[in-house]
Protein backbone atom coordinates (compact mmCIF):
# COMPACT_ATOMS: atom_id res chain seq x y z
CA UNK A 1 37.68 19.71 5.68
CA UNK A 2 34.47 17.92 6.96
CA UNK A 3 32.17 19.97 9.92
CA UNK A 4 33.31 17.10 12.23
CA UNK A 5 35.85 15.24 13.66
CA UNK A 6 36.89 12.14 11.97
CA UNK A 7 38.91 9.23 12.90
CA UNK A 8 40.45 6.55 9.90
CA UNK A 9 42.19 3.92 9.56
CA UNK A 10 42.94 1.16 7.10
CA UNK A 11 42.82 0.67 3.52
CA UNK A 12 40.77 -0.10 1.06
CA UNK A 13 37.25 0.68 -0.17
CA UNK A 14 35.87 3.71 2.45
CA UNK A 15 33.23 2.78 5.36
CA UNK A 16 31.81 5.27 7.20
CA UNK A 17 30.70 4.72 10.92
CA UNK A 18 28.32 6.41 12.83
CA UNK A 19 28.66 5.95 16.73
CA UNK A 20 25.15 5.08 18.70
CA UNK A 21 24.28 7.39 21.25
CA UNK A 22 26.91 8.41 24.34
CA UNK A 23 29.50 6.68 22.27
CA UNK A 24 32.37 8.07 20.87
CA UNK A 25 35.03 7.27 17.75
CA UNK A 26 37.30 5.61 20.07
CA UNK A 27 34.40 2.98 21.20
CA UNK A 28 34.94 1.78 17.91
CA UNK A 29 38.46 0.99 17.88
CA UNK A 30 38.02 -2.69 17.70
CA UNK A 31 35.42 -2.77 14.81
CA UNK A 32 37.97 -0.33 12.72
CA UNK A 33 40.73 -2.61 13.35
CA UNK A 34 39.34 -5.28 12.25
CA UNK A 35 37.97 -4.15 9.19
CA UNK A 36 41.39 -2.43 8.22
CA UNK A 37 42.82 -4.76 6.21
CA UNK A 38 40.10 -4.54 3.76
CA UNK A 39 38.66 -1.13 4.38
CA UNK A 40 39.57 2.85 4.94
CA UNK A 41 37.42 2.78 7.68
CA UNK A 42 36.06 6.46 8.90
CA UNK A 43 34.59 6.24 12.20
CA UNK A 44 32.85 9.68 12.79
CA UNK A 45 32.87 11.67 15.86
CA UNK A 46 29.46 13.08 15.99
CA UNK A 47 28.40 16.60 17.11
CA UNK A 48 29.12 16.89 20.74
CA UNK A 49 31.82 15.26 21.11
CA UNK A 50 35.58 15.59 21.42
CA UNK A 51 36.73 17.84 18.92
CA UNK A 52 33.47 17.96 16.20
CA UNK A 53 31.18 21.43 16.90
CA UNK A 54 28.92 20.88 19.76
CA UNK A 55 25.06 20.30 18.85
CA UNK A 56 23.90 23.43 19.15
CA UNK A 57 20.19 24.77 19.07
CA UNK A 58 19.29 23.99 15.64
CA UNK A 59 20.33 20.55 16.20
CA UNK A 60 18.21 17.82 14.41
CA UNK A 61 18.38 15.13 12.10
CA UNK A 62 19.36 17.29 8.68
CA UNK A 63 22.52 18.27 10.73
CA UNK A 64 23.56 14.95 11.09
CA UNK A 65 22.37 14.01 7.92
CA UNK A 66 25.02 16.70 6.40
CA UNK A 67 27.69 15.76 8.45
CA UNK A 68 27.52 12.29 7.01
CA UNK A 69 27.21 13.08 3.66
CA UNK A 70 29.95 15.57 3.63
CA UNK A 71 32.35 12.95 4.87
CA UNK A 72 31.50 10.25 2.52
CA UNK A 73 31.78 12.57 -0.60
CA UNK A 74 35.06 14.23 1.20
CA UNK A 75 36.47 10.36 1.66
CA UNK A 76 35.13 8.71 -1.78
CA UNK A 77 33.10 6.11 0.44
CA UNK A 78 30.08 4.47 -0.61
CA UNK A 79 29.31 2.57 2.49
CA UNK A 80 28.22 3.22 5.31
CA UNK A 81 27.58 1.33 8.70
CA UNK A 82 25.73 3.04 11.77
CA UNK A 83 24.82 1.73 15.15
CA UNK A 84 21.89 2.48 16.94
CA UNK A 85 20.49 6.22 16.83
CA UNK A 86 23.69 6.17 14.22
CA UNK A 87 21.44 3.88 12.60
CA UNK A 88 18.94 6.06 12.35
CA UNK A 89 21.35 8.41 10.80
CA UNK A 90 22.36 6.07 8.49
CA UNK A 91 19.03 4.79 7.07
CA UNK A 92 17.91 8.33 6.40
CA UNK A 93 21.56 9.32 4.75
CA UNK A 94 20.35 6.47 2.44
CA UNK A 95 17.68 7.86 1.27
CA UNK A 96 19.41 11.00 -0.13
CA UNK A 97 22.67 9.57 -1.32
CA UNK A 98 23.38 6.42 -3.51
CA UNK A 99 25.59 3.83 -1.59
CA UNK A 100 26.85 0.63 -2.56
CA UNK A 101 26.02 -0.96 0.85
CA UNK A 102 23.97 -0.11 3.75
CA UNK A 103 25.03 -1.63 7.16
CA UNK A 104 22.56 -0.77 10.41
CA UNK A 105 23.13 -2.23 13.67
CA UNK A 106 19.80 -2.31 15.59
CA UNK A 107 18.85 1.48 14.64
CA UNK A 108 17.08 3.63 16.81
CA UNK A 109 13.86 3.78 14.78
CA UNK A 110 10.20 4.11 16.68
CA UNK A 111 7.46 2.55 14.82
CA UNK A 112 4.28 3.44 16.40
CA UNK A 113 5.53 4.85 18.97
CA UNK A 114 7.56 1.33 19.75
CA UNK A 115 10.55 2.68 21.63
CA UNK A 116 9.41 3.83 25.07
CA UNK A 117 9.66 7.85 25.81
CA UNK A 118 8.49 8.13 29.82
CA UNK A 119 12.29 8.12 31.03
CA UNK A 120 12.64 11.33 29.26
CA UNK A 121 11.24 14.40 31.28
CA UNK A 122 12.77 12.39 34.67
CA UNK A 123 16.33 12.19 32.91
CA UNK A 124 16.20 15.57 32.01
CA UNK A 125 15.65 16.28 35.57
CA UNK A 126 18.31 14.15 37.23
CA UNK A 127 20.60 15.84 34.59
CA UNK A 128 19.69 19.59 35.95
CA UNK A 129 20.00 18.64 39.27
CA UNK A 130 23.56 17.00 38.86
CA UNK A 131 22.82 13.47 39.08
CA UNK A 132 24.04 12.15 36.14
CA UNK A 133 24.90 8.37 37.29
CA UNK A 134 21.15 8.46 38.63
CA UNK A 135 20.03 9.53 35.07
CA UNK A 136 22.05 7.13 33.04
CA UNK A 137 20.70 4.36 34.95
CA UNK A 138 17.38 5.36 35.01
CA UNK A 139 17.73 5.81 30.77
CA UNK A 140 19.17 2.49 30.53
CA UNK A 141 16.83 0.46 33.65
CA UNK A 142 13.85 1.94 31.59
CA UNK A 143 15.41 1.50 27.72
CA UNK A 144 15.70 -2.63 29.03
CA UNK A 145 19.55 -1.90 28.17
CA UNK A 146 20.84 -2.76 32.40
CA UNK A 147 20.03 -5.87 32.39
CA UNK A 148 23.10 -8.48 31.48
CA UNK A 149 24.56 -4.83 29.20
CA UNK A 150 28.32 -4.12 29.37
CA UNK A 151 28.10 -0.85 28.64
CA UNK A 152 25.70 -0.27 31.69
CA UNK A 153 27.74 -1.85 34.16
CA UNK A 154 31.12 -0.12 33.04
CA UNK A 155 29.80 3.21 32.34
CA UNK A 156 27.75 3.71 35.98
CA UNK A 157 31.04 2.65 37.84
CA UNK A 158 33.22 5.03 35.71
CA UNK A 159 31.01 7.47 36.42
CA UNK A 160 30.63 6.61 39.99
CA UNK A 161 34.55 6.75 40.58
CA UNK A 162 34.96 9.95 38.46
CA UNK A 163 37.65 8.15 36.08
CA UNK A 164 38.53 9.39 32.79
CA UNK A 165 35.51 7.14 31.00
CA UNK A 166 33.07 8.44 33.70
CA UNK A 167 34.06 12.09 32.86
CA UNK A 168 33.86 11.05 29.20
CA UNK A 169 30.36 9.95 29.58
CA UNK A 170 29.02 12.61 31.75
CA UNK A 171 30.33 14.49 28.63
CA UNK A 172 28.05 13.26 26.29
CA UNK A 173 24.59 12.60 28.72
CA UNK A 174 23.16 15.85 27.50
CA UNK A 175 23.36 14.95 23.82
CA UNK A 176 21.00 11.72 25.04
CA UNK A 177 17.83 14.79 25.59
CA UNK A 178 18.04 16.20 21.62
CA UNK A 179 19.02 12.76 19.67
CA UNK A 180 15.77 11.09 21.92
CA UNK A 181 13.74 13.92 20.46
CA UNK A 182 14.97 13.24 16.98
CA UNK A 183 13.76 9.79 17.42
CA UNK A 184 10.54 10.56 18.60
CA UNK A 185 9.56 12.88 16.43
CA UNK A 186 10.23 10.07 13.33
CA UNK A 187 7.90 8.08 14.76
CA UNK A 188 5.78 6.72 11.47
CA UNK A 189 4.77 2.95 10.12
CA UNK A 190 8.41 2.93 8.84
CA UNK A 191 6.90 2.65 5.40
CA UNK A 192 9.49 5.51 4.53
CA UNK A 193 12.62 3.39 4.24
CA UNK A 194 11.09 1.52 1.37
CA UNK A 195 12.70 3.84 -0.45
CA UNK A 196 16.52 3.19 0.24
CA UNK A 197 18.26 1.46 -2.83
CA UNK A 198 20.69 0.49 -1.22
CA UNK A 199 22.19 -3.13 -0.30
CA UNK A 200 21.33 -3.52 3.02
CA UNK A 201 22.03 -5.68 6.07
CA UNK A 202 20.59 -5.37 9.38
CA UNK A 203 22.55 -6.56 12.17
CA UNK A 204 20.74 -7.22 15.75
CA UNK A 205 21.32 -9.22 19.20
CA UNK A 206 19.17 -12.08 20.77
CA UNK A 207 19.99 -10.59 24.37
CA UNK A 208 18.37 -7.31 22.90
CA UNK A 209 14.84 -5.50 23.81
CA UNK A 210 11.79 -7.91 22.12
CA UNK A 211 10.75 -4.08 20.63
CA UNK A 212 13.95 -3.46 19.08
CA UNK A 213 13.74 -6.86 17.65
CA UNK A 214 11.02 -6.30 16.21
CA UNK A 215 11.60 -3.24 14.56
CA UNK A 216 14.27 -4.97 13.00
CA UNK A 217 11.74 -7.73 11.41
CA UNK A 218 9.56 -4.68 9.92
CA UNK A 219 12.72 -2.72 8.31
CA UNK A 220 13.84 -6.67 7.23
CA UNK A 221 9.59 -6.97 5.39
CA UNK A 222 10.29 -3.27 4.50
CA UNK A 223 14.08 -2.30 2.22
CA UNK A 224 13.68 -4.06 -0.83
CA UNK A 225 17.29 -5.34 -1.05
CA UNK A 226 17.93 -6.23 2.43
CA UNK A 227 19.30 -9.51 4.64
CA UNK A 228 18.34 -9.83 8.57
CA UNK A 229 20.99 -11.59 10.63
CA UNK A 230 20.41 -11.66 13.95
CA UNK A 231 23.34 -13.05 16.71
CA UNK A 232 21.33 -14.58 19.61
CA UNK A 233 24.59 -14.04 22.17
CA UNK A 234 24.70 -10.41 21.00
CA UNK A 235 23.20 -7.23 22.71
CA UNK A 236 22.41 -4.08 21.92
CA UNK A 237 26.40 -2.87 22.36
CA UNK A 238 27.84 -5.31 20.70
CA UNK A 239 29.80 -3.25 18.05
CA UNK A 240 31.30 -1.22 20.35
CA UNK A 241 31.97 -2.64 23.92
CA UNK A 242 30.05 -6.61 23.66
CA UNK A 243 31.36 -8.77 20.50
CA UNK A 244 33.04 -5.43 18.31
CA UNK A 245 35.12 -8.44 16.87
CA UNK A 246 32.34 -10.33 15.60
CA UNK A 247 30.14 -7.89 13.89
CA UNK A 248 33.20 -6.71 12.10
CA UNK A 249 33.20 -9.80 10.70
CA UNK A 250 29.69 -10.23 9.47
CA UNK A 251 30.29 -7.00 7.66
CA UNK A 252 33.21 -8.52 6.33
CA UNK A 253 31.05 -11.33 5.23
């Protein structure tokens, strides 16, 4: 049995999904469905949440890492799609497994020090002192995810009128303090993913942050085997709440 919780569907070839940050299996229902008629799709519930361990103190990225790998070698997959700091996860999972395809939807990787870090000590303070609608909008006013974003707009009223998605995502907010340290300590010149050998496509959204566009370009100039397609009507929660749908199908593609 794998560390974590895991959630399939489908048949066909194994994909592997690793939820973005304060998302959950579930938020994926849509993408899974759609790719079920050609894939066992295995949409991992990561540390934290629902029934998988909680994070813990010696939470980092090799956890994850291990989590991931366990499940594909437990399922027999060989590809693997992550979104956002899932992403992350995924790009770096690359690097220590062979896959036959590599699937990344606008990954939380800092080049540079690109991704912007001075929300941080404030949300962990809003957090202590209860506020957690106040800290969620302050992560996503200052991440450039409020503006025009579905999942900012659904997930402050839910957790303004205490329904079951607002207690869902007050859940999850204190998982946002240790995965934004992960990414911040990878900070580099993202000359490390050179390395993956893997097929790759990057996925993005035209309504997304200019910086996470551009890491996108770099990691496109970077993976030897890779293909950039970016949707100019997507954003960055397209795969789960904006157009899941859609990017289904350009993985289908």
């Amino acid at each position: 049995m794998a560390s974590v919780d895991v959630v399939t569907t489908g048949q066909g070839p194994g994909l592997v999904v690793l939820p973005g940050t304060t998302r959950r299996a579930r938020h994926y229902q849509a993408l899974a469905a759609t790719l079920a008629d050609r894939h066992t799709v295995h949409v991992i519930e990561r540390r934290g949440r629902g029934k998988s361990p909680a994070q813990g103190s010696d939470y980092g990225l090799e956890v994850e890492i291990s989590d991931v790998l366990e499940v594909l070698e437990e399922t027999e997959s060989r590809q693997l799609f992550g979104h956002s700091y899932g992403g992350l996860i995924a790009l770096h999972a690359a690097l220590r497994t062979e896959l036959d395809r590599l699937i990344v939807f606008e990954p939380a990787v800092s080049v540079h020090g690109s991704l912007p870090w001075e929300w941080l000590p404030r949300y962990e303070e809003l957090l202590a002192a209860g506020h957690d609608a106040r800290a969620m909008v302050h992560y996503l006013h200052s991440c450039d995810f409020m503006p025009g974003g579905p999942v900012a707009t659904a997930a402050v009223w839910a957790m303004q009128h205490f329904n079951a998605e607002g207690r869902s995502i007050r859940e999850v907010l204190p998982t946002v303090v240790r995965e934004a340290r992960v990414v911040r300590e990878l900070d580099s010149d993202g000359s490390r993913y050179a390395a993956i050998k893997a097929p790759t496509l990057l996925l993005g959204g035209g309504r997304s942050p200019a910086y996470i566009q551009e890491v996108l370009i770099l990691l496109a100039d970077t993976i030897p085997d890779t293909r950039l397609t970016v949707t100019p009507e997507f954003d960055h929660n397209a795969p789960d709440l904006g157009a899941p749908t859609a990017v289904a199908e350009l993985i289908r593609a």
